[in-house]
Protein backbone atom coordinates (compact mmCIF):
# COMPACT_ATOMS: atom_id res chain seq x y z
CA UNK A 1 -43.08 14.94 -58.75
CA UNK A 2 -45.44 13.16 -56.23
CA UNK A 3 -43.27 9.80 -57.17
CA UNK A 4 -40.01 11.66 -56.50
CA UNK A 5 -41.13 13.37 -53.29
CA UNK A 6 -42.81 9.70 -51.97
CA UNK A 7 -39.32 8.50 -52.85
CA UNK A 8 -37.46 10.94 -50.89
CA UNK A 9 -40.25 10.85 -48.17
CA UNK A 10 -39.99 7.11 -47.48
CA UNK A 11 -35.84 7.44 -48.13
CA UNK A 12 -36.25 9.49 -44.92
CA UNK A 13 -38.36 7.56 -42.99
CA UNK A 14 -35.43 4.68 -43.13
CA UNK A 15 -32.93 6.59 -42.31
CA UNK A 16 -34.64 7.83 -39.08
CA UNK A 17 -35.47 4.26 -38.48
CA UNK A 18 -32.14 3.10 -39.15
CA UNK A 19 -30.98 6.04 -36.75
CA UNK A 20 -33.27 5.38 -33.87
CA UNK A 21 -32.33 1.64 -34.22
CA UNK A 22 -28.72 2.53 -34.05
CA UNK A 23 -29.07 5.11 -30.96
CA UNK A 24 -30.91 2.31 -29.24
CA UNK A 25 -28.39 -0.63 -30.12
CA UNK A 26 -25.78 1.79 -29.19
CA UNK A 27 -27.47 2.89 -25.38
CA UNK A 28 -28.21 -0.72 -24.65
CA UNK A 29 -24.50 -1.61 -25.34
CA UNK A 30 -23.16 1.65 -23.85
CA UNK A 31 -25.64 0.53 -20.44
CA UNK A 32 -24.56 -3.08 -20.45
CA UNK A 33 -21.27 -1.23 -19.58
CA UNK A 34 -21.33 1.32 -17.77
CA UNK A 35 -24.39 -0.12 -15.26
CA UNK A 36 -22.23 -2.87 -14.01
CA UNK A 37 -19.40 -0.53 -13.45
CA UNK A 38 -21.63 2.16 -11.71
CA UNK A 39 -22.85 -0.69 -9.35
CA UNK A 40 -19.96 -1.92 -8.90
CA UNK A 41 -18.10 1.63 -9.05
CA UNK A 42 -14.25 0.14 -8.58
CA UNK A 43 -13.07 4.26 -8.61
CA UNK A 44 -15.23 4.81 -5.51
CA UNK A 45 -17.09 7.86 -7.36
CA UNK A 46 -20.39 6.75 -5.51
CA UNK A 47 -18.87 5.20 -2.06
CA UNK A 48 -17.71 2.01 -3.58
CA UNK A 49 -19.86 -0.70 -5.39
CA UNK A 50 -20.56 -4.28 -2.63
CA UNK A 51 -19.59 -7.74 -2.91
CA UNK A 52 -20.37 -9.75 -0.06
CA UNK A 53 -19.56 -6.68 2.65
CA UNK A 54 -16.54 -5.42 0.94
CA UNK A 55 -15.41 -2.52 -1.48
CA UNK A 56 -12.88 -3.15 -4.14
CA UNK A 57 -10.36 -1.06 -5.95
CA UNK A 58 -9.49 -0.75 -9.74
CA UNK A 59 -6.83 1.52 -8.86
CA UNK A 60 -5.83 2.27 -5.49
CA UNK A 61 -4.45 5.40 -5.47
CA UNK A 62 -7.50 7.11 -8.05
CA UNK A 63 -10.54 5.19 -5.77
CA UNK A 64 -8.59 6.79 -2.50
CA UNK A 65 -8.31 10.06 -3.94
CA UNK A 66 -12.44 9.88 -5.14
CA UNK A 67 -13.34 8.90 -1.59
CA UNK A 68 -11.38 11.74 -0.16
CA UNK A 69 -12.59 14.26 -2.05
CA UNK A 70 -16.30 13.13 -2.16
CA UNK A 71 -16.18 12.17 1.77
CA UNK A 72 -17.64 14.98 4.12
CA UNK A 73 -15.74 13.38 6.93
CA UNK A 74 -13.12 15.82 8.81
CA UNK A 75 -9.70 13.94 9.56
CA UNK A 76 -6.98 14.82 11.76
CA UNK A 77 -4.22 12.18 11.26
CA UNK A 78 -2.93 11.21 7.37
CA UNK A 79 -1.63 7.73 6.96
CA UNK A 80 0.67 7.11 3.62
CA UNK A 81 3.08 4.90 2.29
CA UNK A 82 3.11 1.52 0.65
CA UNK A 83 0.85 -2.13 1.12
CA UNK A 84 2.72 -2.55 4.07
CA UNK A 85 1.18 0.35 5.55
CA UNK A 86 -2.15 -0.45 3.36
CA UNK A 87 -3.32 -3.10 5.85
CA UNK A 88 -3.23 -0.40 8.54
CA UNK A 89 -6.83 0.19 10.19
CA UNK A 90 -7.15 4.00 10.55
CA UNK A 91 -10.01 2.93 13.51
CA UNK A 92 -7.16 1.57 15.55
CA UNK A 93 -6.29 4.93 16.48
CA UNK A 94 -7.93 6.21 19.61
CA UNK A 95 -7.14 9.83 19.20
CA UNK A 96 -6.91 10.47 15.96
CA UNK A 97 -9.45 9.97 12.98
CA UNK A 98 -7.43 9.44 10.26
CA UNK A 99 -7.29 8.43 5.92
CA UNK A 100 -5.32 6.04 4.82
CA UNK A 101 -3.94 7.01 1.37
CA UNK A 102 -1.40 4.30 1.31
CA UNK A 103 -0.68 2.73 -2.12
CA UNK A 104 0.81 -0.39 -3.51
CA UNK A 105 4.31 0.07 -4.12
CA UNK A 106 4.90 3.89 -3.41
CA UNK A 107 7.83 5.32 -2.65
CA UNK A 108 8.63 8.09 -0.74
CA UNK A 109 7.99 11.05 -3.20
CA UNK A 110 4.99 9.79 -4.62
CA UNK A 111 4.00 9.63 -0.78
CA UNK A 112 4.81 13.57 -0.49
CA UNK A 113 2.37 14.18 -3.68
CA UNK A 114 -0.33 11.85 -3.03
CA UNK A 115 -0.06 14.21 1.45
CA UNK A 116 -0.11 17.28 -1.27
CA UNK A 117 -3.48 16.09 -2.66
CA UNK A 118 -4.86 15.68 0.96
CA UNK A 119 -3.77 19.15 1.99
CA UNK A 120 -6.19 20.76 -0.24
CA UNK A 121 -8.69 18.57 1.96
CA UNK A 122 -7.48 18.89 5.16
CA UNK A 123 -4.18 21.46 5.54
CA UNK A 124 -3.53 21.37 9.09
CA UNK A 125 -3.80 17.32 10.57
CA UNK A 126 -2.59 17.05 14.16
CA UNK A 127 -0.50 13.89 12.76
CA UNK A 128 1.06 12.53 9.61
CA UNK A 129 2.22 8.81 9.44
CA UNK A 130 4.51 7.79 7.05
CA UNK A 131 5.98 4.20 6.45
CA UNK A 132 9.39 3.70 5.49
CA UNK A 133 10.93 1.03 3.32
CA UNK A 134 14.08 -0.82 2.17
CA UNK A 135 13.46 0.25 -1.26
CA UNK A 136 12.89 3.78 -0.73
CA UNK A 137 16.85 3.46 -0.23
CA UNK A 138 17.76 2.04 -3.60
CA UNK A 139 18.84 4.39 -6.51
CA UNK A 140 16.31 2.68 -9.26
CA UNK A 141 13.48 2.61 -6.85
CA UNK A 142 13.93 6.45 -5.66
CA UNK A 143 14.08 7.72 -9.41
CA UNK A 144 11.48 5.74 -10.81
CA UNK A 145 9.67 7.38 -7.32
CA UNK A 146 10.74 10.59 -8.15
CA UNK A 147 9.73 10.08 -12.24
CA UNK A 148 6.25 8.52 -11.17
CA UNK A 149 5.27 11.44 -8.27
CA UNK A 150 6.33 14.15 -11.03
CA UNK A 151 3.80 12.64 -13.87
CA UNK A 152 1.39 12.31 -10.86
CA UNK A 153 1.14 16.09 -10.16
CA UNK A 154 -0.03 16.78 -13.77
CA UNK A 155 -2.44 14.57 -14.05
CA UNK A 156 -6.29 15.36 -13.42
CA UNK A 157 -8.92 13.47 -11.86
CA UNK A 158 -11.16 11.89 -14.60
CA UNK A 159 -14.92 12.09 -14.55
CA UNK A 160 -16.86 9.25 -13.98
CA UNK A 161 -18.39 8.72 -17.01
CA UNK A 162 -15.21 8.19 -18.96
CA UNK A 163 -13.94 5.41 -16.88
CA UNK A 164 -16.86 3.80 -16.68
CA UNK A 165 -17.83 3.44 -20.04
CA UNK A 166 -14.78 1.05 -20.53
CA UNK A 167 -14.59 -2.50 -21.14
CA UNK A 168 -11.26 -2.88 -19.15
CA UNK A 169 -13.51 -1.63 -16.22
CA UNK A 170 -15.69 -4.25 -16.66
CA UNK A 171 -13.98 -7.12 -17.07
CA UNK A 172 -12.99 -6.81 -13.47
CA UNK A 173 -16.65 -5.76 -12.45
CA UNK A 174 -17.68 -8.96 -13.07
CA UNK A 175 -14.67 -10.48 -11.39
CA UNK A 176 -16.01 -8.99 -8.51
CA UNK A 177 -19.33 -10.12 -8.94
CA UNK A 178 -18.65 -13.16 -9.49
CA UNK A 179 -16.34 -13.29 -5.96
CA UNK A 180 -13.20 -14.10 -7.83
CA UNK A 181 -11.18 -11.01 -6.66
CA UNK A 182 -8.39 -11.28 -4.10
CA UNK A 183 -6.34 -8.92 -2.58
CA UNK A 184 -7.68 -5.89 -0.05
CA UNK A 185 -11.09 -5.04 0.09
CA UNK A 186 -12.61 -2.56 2.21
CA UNK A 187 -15.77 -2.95 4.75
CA UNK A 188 -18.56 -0.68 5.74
CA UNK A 189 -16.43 1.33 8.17
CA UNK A 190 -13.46 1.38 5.06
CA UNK A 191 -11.32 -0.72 7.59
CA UNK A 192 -8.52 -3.04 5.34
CA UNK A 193 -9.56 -6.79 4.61
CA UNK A 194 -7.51 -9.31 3.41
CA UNK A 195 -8.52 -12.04 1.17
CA UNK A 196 -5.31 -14.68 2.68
CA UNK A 197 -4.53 -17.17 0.37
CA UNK A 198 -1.82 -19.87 2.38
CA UNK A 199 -0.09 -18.91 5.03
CA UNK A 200 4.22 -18.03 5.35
CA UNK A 201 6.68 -20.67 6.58
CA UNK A 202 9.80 -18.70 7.18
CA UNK A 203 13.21 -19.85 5.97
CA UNK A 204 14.92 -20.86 8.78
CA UNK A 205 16.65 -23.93 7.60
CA UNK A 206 17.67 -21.69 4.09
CA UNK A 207 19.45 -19.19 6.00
CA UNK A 208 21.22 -21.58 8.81
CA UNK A 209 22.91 -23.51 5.58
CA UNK A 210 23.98 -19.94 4.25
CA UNK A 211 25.33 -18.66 7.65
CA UNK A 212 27.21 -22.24 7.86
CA UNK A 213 28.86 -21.26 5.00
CA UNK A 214 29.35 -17.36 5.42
CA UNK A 215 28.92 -17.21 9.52
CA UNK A 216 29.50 -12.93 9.34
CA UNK A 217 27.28 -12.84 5.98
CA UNK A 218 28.53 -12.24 2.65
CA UNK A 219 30.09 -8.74 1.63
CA UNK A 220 27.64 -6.68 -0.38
CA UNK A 221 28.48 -3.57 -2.82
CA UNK A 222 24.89 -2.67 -2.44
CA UNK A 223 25.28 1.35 -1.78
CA UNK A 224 22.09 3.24 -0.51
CA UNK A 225 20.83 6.34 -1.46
CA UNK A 226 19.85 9.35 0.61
CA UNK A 227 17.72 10.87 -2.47
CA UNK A 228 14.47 10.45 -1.73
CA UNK A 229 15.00 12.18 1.93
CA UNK A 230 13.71 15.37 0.34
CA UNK A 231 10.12 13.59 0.26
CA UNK A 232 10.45 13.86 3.99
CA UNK A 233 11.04 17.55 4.37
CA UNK A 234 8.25 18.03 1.36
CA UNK A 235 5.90 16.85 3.92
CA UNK A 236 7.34 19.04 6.55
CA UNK A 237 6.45 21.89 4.37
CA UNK A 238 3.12 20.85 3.50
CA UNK A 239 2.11 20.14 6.83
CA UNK A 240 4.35 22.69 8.84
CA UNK A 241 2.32 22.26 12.39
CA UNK A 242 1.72 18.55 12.20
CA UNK A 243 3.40 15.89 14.34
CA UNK A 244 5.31 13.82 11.46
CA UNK A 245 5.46 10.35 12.91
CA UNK A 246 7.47 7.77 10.73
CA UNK A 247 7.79 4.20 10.71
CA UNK A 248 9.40 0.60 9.41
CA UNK A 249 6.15 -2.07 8.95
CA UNK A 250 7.12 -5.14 10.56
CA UNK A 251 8.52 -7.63 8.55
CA UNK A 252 8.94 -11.29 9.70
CA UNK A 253 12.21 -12.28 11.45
CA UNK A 254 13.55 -14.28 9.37
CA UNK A 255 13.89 -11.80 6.21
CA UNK A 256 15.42 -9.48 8.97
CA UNK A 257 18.21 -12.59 9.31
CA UNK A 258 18.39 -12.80 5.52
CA UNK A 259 19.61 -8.91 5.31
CA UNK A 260 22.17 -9.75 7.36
CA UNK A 261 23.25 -13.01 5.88
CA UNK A 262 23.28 -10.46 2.25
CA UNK A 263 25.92 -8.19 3.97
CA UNK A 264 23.09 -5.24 4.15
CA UNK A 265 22.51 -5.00 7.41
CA UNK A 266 24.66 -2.65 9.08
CA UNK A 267 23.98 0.09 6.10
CA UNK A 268 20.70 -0.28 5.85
CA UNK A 269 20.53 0.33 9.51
CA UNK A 270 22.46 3.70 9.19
CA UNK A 271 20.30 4.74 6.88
CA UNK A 272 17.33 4.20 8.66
CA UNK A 273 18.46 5.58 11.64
CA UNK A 274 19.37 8.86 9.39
CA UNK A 275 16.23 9.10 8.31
CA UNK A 276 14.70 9.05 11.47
CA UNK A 277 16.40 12.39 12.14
CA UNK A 278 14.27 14.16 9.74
CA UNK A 279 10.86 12.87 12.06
CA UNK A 280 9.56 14.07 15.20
CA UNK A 281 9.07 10.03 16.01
CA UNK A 282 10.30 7.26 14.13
CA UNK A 283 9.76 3.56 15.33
CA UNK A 284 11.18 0.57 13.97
CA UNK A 285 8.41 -2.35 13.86
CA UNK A 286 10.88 -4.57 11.95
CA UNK A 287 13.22 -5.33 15.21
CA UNK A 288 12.26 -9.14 15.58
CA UNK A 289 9.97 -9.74 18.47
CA UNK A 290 6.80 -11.75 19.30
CA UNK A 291 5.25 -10.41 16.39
CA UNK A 292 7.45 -10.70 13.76
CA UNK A 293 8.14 -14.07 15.07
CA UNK A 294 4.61 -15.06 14.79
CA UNK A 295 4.16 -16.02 11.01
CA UNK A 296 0.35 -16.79 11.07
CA UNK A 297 -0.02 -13.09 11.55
CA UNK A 298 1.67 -12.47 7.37
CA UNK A 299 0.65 -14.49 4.32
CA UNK A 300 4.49 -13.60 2.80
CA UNK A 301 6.26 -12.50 5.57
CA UNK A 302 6.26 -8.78 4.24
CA UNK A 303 2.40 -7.72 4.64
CA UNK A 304 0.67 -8.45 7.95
CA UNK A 305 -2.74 -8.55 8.53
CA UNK A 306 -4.87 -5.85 9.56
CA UNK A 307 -6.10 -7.33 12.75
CA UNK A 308 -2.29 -6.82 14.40
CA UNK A 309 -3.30 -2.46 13.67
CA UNK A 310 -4.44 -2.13 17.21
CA UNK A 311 -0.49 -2.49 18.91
CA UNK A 312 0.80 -0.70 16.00
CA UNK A 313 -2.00 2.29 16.58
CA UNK A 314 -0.60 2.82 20.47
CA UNK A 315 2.86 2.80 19.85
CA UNK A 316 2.50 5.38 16.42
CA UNK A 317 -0.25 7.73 18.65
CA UNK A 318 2.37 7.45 21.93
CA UNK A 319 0.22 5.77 23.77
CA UNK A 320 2.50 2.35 24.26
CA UNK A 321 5.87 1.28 23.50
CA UNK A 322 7.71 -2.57 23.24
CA UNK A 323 6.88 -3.50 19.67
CA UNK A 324 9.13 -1.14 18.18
CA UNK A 325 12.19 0.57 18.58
CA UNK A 326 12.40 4.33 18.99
CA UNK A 327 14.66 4.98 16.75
CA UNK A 328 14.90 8.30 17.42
CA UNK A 329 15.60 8.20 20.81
CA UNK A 330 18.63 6.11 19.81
CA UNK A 331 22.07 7.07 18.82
CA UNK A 332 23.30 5.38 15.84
CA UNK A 333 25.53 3.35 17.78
CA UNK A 334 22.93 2.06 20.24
CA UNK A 335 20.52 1.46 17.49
CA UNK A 336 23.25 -0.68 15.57
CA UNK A 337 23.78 -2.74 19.30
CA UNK A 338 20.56 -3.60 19.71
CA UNK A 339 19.78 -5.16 16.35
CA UNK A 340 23.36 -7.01 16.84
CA UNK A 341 22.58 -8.34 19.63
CA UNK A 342 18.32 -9.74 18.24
CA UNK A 343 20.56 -11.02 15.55
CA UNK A 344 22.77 -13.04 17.65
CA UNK A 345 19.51 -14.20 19.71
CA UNK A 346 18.08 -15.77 16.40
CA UNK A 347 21.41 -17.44 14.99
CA UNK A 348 21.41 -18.85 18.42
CA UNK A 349 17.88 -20.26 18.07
CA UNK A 350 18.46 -21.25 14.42
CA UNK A 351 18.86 -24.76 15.14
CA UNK A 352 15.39 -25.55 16.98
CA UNK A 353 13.68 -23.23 14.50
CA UNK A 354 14.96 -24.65 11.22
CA UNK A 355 12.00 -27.44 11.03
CA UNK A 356 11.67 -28.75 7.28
CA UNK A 357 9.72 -25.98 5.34
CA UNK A 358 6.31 -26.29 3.71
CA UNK A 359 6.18 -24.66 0.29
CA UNK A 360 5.08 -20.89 0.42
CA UNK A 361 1.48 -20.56 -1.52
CA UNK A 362 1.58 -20.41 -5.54
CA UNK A 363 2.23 -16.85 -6.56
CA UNK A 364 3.73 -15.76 -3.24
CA UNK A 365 7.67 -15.00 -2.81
CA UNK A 366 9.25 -14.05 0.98
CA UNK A 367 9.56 -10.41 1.64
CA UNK A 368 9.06 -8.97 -1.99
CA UNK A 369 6.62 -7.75 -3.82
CA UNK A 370 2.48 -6.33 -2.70
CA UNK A 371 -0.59 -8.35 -1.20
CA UNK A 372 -1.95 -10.16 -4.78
CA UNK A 373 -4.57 -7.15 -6.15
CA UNK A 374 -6.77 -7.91 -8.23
């Protein structure tokens, strides 16, 4: 009996020790996770994790969402839309303090749910700014919009501790400690930073051959769709008292030139100018000028860099006007003339612009795509 109960006694014993050496084993791998993560904290649960001055993103749109909720600032002015209006600095605005909840690649009605998710913040913002692009016009772009903002109002914020207990997490918390993350980071005041990697060398020569050949362009079928419009009146709704200010980013000249040459321009100039009706303001940032001429201010000729926010700021708060058109002080037909006649400036000036082109930096392609993330 004494035998029997040692036995069991010391049968115990090891499994306790086997236990205690398993709970440890498993803490010390579980905190070699989720330390790393915490410091880092890429969801911006905490304020956002440092790496040399700057915060970093896993995913935009959930670390945005975090900050607003956990941020006991009061904002007046909502900024939203996609990277091109990422790299806007909400402290260029004068009279406003506003969030920026832009995201990489969102269309218009994921726009509308992400301003529905800063109403239950802030319900009554003297001003909403909304970017407009291209692709919000095209039929695959506005459903997969419309699919993406749907899935997006079921889903629920997850608690901390079950992102960041994951290895996917991170992998790219050490990335960012180990300063080999590009793409936007945000500094102490949350203002946009770009890591630039090479600089954009627009395609002049390209697009004189291709007007040499087809001097009017060549005829598109490309139809546009008015679909995602509704996003626009959702934020109407949702914001009832609020100015509702809309824009077009500015885009370098020369991808302006290449709608035309692709037989797009004239449509995708009604439909901008439609969509303008639905604003109280609308300006167009796109219409080539100094700026959009000026390709050491873009690293693609799509995004531009944060430090051009301050003109952008006066002409979206009223303060200023000549970088943009109003488009909706324009009729259609006067809004058509003036981009006619910019065009006709810059096929005039294609010959001392069309200098032999450098190669655009690996990775990067004219006009498409989102700044490089990480």
């Amino acid at each position: 009996m004494n035998s029997s109960t040692s036995s069991s006694s010391q049968s115990e014993s090891r499994s306790r020790r086997y236990l205690g050496v398993l709970a440890i084993t498993v803490a010390i791998l579980a905190g070699n996770i989720a330390i790393p993560n915490i410091l880092t904290d890429p969801y911006w649960y905490f304020g956002g994790g440092w790496r040399a001055g700057l915060r970093y993103p896993f995913l935009t749109r959930d670390a945005k969402l975090n900050r607003l909720h956990a941020d006991d600032a009061e904002y007046d002015c909502l900024i939203s839309g996609s990277s091109r209006a990422l790299t806007l600095d909400p402290h260029a605005f004068r009279d406003h303090h506003c969030f920026n909840l832009a995201v990489e690649g969102t269309t218009l009605p994921e726009s509308a749910e992400l301003a529905a998710r800063f109403a239950e913040v802030t319900p009554s913002p003297a001003i909403i700014i909304q970017s407009v692009d291209r692709f919000d016009f095209e039929t695959g772009a506005c459903r997969a919009g419309q699919s993406k903002a749907e899935a997006a109002r079921a889903q629920q914020s997850a608690p901390w501790f079950q992102r960041y207990f994951s290895p996917d997490i991170l992998r790219f918390s050490r990335r960012v400690t180990q300063d080999r993350v590009n793409g936007i980071g945000y500094d102490s005041r949350w203002s946009p930073v770009f890591d630039r990697h090479g600089t954009y060398t627009p395609r002049w020569a390209t697009l004189g051959a291709a007007l040499a050949a087809h001097p009017s362009g060549v005829p598109s079928n490309r139809e546009y769709t008015q679909a995602c419009f509704s996003a626009v009146d959702e934020l109407r709704r949702l914001f009832p008292t609020s100015q509702l200010t809309g824009y077009v980013s500015p885009i370098s000249a020369d991808i302006v030139l290449r709608i035309f040459v692709e037989g797009e321009l004239e449509t995708y100039l009604a439909t901008v100018h439609d969509i303008a009706q639905r604003f109280d303001a609308f300006y167009d940032f796109a219409f080539p000028s100094a700026l959009t001429l000026e390709s050491d201010a873009t690293w693609d000729g799509s995004h531009f860099d944060p430090s051009i926010s301050e003109p952008l700021a006066a002409t979206l708060e009223g303060r200023e006007e000549g970088l943009a058109l109003p488009v909706h002080r324009l009729s259609k037909a006067q809004y058509k003339a003036r981009y006619r006649a910019k065009i006709a400036d810059l096929i005039a000036q294609l010959p001392a612009r069309s200098a032999p082109e450098r190669p655009h930096a690996p990775g990067s392609h004219p006009g498409e795509g989102v700044p490089s993330g990480p």
